[in-house]
C-alpha atoms as a PDB file:
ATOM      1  CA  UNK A   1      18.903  -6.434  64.599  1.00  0.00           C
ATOM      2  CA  UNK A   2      15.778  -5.431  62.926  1.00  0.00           C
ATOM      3  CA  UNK A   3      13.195  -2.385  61.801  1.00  0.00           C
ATOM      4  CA  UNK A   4      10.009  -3.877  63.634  1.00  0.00           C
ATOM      5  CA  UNK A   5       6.892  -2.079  64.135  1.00  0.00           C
ATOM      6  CA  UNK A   6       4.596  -3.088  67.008  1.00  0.00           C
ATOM      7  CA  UNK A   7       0.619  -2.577  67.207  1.00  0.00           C
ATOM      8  CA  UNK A   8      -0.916  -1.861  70.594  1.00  0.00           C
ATOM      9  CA  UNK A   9       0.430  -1.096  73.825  1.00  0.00           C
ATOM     10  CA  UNK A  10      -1.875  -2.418  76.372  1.00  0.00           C
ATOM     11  CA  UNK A  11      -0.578  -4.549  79.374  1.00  0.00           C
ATOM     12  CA  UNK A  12       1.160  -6.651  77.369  1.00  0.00           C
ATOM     13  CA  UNK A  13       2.019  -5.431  74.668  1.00  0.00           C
ATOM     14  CA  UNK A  14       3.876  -2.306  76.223  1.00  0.00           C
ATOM     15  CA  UNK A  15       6.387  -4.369  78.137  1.00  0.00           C
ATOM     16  CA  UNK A  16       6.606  -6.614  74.741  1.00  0.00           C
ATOM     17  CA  UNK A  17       7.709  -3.612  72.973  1.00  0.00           C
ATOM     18  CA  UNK A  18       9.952  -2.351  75.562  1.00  0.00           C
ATOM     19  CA  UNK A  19      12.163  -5.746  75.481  1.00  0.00           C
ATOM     20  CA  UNK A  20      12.680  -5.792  71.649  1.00  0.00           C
ATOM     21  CA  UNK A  21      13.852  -2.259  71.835  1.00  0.00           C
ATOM     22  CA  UNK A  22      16.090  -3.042  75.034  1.00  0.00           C
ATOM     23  CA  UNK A  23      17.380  -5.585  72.686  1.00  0.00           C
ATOM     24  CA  UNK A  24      18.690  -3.468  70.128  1.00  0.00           C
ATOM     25  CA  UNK A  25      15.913  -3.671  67.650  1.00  0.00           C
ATOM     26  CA  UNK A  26      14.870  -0.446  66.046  1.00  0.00           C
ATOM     27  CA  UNK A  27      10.998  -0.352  67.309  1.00  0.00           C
ATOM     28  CA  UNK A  28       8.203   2.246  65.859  1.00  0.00           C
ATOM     29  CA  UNK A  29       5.197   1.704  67.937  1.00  0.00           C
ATOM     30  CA  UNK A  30       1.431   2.548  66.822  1.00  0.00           C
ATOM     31  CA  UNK A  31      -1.502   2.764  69.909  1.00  0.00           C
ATOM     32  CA  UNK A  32      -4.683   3.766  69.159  1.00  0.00           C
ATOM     33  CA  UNK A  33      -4.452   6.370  71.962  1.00  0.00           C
ATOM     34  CA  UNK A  34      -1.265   8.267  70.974  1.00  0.00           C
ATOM     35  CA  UNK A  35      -0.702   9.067  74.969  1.00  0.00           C
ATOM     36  CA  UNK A  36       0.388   5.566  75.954  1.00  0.00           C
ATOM     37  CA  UNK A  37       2.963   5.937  72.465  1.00  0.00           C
ATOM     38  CA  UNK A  38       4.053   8.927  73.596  1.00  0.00           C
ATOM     39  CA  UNK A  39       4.794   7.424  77.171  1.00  0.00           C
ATOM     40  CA  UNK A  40       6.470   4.432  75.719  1.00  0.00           C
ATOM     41  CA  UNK A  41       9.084   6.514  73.697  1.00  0.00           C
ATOM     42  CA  UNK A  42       9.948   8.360  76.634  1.00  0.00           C
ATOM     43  CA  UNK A  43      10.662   5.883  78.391  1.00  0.00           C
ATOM     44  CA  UNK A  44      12.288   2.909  76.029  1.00  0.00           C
ATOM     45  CA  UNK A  45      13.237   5.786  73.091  1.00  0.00           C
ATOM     46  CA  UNK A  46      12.358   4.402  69.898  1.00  0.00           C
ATOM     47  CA  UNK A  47       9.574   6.176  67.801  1.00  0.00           C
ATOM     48  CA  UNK A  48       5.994   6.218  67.517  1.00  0.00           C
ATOM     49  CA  UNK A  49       4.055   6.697  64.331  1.00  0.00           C
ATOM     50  CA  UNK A  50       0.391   8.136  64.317  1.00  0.00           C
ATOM     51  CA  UNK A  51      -1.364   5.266  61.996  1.00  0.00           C
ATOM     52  CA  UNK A  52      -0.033   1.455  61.472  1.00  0.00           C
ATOM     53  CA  UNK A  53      -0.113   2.534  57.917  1.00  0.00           C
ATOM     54  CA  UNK A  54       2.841   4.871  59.324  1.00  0.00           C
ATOM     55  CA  UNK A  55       4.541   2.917  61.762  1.00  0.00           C
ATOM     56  CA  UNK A  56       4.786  -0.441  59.240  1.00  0.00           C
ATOM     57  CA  UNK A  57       6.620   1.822  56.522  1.00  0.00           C
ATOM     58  CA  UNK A  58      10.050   0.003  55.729  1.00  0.00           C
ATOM     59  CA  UNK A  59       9.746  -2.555  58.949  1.00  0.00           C
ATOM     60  CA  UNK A  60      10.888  -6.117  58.421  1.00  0.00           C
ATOM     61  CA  UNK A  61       8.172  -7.345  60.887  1.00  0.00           C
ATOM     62  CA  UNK A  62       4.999  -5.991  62.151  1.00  0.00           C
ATOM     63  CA  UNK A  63       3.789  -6.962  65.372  1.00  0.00           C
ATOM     64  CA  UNK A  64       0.163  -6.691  66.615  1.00  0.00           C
ATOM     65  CA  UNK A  65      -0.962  -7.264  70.175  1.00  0.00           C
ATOM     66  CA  UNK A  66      -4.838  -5.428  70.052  1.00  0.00           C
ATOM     67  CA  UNK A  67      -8.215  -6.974  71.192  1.00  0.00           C
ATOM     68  CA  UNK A  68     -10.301  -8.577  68.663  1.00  0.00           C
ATOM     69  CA  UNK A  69     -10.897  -9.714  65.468  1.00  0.00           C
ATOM     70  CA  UNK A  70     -12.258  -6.163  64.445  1.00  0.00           C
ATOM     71  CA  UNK A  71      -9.069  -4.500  66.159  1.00  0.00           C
ATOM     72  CA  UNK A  72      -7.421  -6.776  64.348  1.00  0.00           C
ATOM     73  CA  UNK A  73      -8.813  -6.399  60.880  1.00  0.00           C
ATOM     74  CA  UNK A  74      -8.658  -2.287  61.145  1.00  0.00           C
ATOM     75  CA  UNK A  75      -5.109  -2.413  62.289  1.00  0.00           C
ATOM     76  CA  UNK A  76      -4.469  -4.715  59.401  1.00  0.00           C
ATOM     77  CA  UNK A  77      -6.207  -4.104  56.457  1.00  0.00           C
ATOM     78  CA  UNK A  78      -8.293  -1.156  57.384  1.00  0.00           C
ATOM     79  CA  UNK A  79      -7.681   2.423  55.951  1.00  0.00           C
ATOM     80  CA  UNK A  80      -4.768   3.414  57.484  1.00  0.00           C
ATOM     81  CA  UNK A  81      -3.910  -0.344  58.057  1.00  0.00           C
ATOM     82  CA  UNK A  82       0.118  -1.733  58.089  1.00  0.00           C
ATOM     83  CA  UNK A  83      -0.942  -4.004  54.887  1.00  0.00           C
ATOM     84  CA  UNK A  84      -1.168  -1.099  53.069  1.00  0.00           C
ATOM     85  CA  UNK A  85       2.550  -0.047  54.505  1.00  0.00           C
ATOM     86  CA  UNK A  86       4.255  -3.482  54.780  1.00  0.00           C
ATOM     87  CA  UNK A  87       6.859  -4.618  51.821  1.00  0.00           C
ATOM     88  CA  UNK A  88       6.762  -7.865  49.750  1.00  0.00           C
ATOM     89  CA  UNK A  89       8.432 -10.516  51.743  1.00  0.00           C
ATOM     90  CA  UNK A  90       7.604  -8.433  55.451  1.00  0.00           C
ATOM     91  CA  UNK A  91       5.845 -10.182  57.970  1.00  0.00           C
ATOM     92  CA  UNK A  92       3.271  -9.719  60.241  1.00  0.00           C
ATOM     93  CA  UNK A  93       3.322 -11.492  63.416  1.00  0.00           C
ATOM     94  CA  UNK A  94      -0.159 -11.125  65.467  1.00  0.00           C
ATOM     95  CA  UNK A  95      -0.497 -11.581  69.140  1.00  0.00           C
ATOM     96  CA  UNK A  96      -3.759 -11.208  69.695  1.00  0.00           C
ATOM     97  CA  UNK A  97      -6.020 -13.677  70.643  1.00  0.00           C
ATOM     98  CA  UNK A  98      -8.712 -14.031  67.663  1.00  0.00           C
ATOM     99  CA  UNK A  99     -10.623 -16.550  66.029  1.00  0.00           C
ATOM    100  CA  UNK A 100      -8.966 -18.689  63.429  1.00  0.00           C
ATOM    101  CA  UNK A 101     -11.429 -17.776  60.982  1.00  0.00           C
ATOM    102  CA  UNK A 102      -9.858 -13.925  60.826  1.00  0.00           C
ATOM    103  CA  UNK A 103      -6.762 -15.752  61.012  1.00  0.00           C
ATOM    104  CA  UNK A 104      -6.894 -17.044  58.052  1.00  0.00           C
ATOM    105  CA  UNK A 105      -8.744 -14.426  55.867  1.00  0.00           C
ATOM    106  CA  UNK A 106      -5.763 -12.458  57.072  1.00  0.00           C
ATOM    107  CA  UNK A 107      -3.211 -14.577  56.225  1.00  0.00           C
ATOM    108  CA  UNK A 108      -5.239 -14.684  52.794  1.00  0.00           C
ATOM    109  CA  UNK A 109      -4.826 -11.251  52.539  1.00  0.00           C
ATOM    110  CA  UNK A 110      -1.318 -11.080  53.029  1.00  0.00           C
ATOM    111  CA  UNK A 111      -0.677 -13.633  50.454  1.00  0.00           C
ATOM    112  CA  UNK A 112      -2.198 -11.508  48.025  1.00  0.00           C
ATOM    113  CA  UNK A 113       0.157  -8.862  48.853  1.00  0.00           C
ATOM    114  CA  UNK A 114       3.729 -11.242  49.636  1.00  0.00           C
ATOM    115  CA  UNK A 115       3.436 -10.288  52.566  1.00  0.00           C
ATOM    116  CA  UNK A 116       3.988 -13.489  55.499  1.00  0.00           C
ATOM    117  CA  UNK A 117       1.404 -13.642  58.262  1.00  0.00           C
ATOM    118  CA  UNK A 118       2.262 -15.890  61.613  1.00  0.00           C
ATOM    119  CA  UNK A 119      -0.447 -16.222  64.326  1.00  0.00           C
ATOM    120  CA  UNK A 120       1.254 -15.815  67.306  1.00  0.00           C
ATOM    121  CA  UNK A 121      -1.267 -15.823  70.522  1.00  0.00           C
ATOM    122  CA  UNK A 122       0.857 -15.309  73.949  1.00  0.00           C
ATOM    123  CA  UNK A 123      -0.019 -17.020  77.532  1.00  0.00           C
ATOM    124  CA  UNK A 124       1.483 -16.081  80.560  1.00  0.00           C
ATOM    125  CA  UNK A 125      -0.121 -12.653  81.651  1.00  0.00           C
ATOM    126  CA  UNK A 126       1.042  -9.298  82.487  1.00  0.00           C
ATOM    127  CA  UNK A 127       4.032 -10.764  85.085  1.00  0.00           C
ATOM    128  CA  UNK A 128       5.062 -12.924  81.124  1.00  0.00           C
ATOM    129  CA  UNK A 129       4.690  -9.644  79.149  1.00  0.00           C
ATOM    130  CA  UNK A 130       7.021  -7.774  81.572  1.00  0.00           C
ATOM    131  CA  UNK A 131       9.530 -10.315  82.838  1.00  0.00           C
ATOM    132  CA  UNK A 132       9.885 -11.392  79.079  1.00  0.00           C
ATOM    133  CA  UNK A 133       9.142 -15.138  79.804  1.00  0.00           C
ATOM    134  CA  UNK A 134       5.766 -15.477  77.802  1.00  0.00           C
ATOM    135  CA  UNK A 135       4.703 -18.836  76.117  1.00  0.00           C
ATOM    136  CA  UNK A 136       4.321 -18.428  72.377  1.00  0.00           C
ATOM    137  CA  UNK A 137       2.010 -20.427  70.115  1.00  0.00           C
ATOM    138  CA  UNK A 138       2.107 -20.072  66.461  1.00  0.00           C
ATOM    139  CA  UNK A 139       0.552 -20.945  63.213  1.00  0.00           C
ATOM    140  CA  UNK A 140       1.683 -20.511  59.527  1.00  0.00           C
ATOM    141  CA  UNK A 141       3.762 -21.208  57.097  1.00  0.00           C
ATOM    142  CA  UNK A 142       7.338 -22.804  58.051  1.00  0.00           C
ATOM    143  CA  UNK A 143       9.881 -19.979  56.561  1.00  0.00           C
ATOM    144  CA  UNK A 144       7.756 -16.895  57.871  1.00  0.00           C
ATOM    145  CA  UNK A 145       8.060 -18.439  61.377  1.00  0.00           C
ATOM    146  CA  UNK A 146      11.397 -19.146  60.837  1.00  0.00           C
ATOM    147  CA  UNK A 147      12.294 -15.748  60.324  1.00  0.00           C
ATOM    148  CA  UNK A 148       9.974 -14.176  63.257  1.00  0.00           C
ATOM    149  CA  UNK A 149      10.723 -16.661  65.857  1.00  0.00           C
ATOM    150  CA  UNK A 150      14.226 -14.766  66.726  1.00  0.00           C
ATOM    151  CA  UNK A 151      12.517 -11.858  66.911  1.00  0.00           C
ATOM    152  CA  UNK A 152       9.360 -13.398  69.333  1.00  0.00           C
ATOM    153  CA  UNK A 153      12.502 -15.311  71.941  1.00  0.00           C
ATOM    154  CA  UNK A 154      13.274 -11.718  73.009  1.00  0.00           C
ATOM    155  CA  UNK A 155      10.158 -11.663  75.314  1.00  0.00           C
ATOM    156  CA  UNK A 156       9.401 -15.190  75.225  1.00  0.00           C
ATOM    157  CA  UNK A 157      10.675 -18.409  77.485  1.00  0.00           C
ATOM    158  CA  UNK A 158       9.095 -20.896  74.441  1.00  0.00           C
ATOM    159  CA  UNK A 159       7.975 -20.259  71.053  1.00  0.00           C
ATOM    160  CA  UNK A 160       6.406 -23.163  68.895  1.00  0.00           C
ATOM    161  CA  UNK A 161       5.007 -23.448  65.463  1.00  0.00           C
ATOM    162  CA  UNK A 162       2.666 -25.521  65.553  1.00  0.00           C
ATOM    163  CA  UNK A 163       0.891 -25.824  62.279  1.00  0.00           C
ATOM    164  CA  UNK A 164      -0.188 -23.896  59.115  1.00  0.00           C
ATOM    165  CA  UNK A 165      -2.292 -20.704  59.537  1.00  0.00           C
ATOM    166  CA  UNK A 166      -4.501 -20.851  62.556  1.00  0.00           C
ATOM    167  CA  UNK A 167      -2.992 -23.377  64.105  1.00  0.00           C
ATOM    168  CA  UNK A 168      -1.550 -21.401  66.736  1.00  0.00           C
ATOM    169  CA  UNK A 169      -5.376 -19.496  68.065  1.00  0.00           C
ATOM    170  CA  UNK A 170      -6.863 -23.285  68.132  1.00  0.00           C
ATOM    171  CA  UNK A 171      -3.779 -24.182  70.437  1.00  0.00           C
ATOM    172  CA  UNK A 172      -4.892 -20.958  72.289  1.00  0.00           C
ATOM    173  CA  UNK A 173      -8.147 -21.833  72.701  1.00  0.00           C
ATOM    174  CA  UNK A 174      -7.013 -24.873  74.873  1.00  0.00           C
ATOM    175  CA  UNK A 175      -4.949 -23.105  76.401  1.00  0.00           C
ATOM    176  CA  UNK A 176      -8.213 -20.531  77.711  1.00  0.00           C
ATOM    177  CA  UNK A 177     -10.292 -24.317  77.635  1.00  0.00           C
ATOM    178  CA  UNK A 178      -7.501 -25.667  80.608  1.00  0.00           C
ATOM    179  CA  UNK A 179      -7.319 -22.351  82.688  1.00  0.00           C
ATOM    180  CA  UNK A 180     -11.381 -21.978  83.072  1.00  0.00           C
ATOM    181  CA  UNK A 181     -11.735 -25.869  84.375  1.00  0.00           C
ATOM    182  CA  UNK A 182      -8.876 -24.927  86.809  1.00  0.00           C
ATOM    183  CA  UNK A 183      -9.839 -21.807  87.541  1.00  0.00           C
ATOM    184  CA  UNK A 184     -13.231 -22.519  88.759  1.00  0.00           C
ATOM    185  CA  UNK A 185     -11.623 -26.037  90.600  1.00  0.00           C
ATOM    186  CA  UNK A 186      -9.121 -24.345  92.758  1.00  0.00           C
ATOM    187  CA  UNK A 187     -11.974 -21.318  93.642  1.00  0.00           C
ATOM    188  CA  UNK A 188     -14.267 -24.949  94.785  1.00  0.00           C
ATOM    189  CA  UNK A 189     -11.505 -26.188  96.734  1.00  0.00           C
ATOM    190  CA  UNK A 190     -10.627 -22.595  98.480  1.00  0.00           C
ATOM    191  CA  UNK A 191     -14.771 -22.248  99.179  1.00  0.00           C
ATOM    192  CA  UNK A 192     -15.320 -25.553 100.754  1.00  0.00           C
ATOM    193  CA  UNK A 193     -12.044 -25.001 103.106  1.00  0.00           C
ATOM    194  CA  UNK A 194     -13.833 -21.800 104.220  1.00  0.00           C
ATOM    195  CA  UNK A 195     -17.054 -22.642 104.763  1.00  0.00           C
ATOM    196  CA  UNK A 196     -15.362 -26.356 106.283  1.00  0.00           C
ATOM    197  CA  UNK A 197     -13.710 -24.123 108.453  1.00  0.00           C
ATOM    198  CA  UNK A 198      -9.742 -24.700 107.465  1.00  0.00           C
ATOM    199  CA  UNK A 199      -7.341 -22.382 107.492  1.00  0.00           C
ATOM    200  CA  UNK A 200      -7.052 -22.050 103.106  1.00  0.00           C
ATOM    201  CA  UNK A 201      -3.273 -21.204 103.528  1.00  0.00           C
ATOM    202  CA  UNK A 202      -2.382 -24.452 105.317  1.00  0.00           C
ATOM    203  CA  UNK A 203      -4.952 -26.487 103.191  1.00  0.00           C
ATOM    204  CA  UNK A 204      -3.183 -25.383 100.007  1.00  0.00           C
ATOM    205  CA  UNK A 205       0.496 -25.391 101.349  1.00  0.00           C
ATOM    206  CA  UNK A 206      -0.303 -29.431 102.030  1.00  0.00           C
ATOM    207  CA  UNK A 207      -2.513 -29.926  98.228  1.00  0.00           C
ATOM    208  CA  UNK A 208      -0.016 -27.610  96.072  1.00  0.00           C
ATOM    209  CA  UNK A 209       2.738 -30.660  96.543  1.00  0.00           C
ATOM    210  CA  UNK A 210       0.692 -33.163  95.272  1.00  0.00           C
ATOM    211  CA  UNK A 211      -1.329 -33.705  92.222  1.00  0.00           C
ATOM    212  CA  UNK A 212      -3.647 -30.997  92.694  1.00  0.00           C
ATOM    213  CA  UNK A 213      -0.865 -28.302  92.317  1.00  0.00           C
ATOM    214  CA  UNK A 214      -0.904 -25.984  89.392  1.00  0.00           C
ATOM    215  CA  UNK A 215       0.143 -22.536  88.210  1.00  0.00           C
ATOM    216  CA  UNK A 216      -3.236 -20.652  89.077  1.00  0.00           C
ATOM    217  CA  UNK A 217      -2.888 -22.384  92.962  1.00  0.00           C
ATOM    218  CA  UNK A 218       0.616 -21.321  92.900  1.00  0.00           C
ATOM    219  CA  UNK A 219       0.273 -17.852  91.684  1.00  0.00           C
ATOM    220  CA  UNK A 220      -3.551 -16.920  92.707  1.00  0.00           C
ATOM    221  CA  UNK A 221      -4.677 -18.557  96.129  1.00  0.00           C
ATOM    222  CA  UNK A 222      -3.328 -16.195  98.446  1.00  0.00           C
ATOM    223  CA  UNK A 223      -4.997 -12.959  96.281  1.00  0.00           C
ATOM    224  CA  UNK A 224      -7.930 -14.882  95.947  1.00  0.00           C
ATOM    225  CA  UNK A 225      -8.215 -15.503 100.214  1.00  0.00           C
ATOM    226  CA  UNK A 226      -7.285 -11.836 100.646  1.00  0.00           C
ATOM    227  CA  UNK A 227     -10.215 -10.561  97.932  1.00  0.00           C
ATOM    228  CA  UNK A 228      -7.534  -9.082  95.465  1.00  0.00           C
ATOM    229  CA  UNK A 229      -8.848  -9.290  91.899  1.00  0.00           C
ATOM    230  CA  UNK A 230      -6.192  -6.881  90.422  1.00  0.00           C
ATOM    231  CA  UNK A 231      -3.769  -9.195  88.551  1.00  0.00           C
ATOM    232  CA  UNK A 232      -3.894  -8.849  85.140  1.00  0.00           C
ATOM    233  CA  UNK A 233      -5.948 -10.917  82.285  1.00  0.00           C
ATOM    234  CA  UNK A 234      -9.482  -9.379  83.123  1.00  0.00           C
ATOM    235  CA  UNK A 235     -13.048 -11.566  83.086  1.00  0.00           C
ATOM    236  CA  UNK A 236     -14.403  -9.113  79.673  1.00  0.00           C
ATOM    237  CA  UNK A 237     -11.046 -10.280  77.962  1.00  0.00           C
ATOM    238  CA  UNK A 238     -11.648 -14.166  79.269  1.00  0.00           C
ATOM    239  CA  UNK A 239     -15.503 -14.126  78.077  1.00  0.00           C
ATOM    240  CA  UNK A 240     -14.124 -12.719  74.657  1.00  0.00           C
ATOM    241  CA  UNK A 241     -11.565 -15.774  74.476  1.00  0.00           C
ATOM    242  CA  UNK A 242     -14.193 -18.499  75.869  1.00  0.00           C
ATOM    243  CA  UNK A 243     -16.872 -17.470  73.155  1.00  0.00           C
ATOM    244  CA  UNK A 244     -14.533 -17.876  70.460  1.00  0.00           C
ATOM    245  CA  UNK A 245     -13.838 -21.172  72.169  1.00  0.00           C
ATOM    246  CA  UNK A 246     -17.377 -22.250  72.642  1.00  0.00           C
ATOM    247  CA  UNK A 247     -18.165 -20.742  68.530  1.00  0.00           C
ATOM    248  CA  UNK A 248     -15.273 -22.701  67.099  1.00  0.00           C
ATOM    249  CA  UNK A 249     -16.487 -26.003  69.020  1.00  0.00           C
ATOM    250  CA  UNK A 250     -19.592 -25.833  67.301  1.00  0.00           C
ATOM    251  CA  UNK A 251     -17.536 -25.419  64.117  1.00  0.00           C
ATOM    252  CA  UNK A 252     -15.590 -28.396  64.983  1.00  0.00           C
ATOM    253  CA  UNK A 253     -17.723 -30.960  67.108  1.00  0.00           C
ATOM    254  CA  UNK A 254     -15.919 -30.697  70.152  1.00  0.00           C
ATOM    255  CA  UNK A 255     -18.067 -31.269  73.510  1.00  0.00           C
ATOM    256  CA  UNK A 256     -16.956 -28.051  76.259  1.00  0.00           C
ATOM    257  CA  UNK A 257     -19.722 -28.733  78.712  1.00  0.00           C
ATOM    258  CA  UNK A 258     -17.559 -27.497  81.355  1.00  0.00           C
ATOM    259  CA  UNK A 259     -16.201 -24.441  79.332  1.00  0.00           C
ATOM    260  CA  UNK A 260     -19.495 -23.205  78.942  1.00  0.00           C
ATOM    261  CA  UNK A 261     -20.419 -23.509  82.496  1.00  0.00           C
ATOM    262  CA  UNK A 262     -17.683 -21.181  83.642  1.00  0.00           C
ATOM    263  CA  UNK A 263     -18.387 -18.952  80.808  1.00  0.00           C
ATOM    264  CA  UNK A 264     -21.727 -18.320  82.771  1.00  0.00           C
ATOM    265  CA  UNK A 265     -19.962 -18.287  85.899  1.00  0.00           C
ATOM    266  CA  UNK A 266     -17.745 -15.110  84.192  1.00  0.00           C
ATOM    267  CA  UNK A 267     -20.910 -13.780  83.429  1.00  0.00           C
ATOM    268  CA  UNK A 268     -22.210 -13.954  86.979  1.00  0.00           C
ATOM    269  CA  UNK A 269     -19.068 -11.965  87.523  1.00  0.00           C
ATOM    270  CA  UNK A 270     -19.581  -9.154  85.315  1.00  0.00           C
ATOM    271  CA  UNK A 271     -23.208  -8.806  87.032  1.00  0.00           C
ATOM    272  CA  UNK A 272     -21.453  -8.415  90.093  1.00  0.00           C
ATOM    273  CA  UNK A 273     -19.324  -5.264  88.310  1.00  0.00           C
ATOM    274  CA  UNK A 274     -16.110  -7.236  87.994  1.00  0.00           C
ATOM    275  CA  UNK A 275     -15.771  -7.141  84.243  1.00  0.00           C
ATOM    276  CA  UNK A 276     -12.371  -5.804  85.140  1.00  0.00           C
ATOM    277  CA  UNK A 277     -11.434  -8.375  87.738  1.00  0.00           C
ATOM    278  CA  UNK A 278      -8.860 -11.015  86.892  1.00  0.00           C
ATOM    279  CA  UNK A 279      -9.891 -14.418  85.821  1.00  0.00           C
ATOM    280  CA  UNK A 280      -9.584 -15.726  89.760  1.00  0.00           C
ATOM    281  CA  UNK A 281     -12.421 -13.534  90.446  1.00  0.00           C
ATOM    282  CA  UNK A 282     -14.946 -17.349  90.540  1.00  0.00           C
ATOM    283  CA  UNK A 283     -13.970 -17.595  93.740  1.00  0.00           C
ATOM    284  CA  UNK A 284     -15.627 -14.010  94.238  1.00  0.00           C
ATOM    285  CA  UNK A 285     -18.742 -15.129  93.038  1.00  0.00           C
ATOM    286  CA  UNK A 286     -18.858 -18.097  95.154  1.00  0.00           C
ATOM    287  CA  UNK A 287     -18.229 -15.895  98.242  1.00  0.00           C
ATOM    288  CA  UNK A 288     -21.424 -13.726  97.225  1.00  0.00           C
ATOM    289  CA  UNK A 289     -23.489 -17.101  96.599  1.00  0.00           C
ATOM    290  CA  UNK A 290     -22.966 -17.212 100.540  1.00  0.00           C
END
């Protein structure tokens, strides 16, 4: 068992936190509004610290799960940041999705100080944080991954390293690149059937056994026929993913023609006041296109 500190107790990283101290770990948290620590100690026990200066004192891993590469940085390296609290030969594991480019300065930064810094972005939503069975892709260097990835398979159903630093936010980034594409498919295939005149339950029951199945179809079309938007990863959250996406592409070469179109399509969606909505909120916008 370890002395971990995590970083941020949103949606997913509340339930995150709750697992590693269910396992026995001994678990400081650190949330920028102290209410949601408070609420987490009373009901997982544990401790809460009031800066991640604080809560990083003495742990043997930091984890961070926050919302961008400024989150990130002030959490990290900021005033009060756990850089400043971590001990040589810690490490910080970061869930966050980011761009590689803090990724690295980070894990820079850390060098500087002995301290190890994994990348560690997380897919499977809100039902992954809380079930435990999240999909973990990492980046860094072999040993520090090594030593977190115990620590990561108590809420996780895989972890992979997959290459040095960064590594593990590009893999991300096709990971938000794949859902968009079959996002805004299944919401084309659930619109036609409607305005075709099929029952969308039956048409789906029939195309979910063949090769046009997926998780989203599995998980989203019956929400998405009954207008419920409520499910977790929200469209401001996927427009902040898809733009480090689209910015990194330019970086690299890659064509995303049809990344970019949904990220307009996500952006027809905030218009319509669903900033908030879960991603399968396209097919929302298609019903208001008439």
């Amino acid at each position: 068992m370890a002395k971990v500190a995590f970083l941020g107790l949103g949606i997913m990283g509340y339930p995150m936190a709750g697992h590693l101290q269910a396992a026995g770990h001994e678990v400081t948290v650190y949330n920028r509004t102290a209410a949601k620590a408070e609420a987490w100690v009373a009901q997982h026990g544990g401790a809460m610290a009031t800066t991640p200066n604080e809560a990083a004192q003495d742990a043997e891993f930091v984890m961070a799960c926050v919302g961008n590469d400024d989150d990130l940085r002030m959490v990290c390296t900021g005033e009060d940041g756990a850089f400043h609290g971590m001990a040589e030969d810690a490490t910080f594991v970061d869930h966050t999705t980011v761009s590689a480019k803090v990724t690295r300065e980070l894990y820079a930064a850390g060098q500087t100080k002995g301290i190890a810094f994994v990348d560690a972005p997380i897919s499977g939503g809100q039902a992954g944080a809380e079930n435990g069975v999240l999909s973990i892709m990492c980046g860094g260097d072999q040993v520090a991954y090594d030593a977190a990835e115990p620590i990561m398979q108590v809420y996780s159903k895989i972890c992979r390293r997959i290459g040095d630093s960064g590594a593990g936010q590009m893999t991300k980034m096709c990971n938000q690149i794949a859902i968009a594409g079959l996002v805004q498919g299944l919401s084309e295939a659930l619109h036609f059937a409607e305005k075709a005149g099929l029952d969308g339950r039956s048409v789906v029951e029939v195309i979910s056994q063949g090769a046009a199945g997926s998780w989203q179809m599995a998980n989203r079309y019956e929400t998405m026929l009954d207008d419920h938007f409520e499910h977790g990863f929200a469209v401001d959250w996927m427009r902040k993913d898809l733009g480090i996406c689209l910015e990194t592409a330019d970086d690299t070469g890659a064509s995303l023609p049809v990344t970019a179109l949904v990220d307009q399509f996500y952006k027809d969606v905030q218009k319509l006041g669903g900033g908030r909505w879960d991603t399968s909120s396209l097919f929302k916008r298609l019903r208001a296109l008439g």
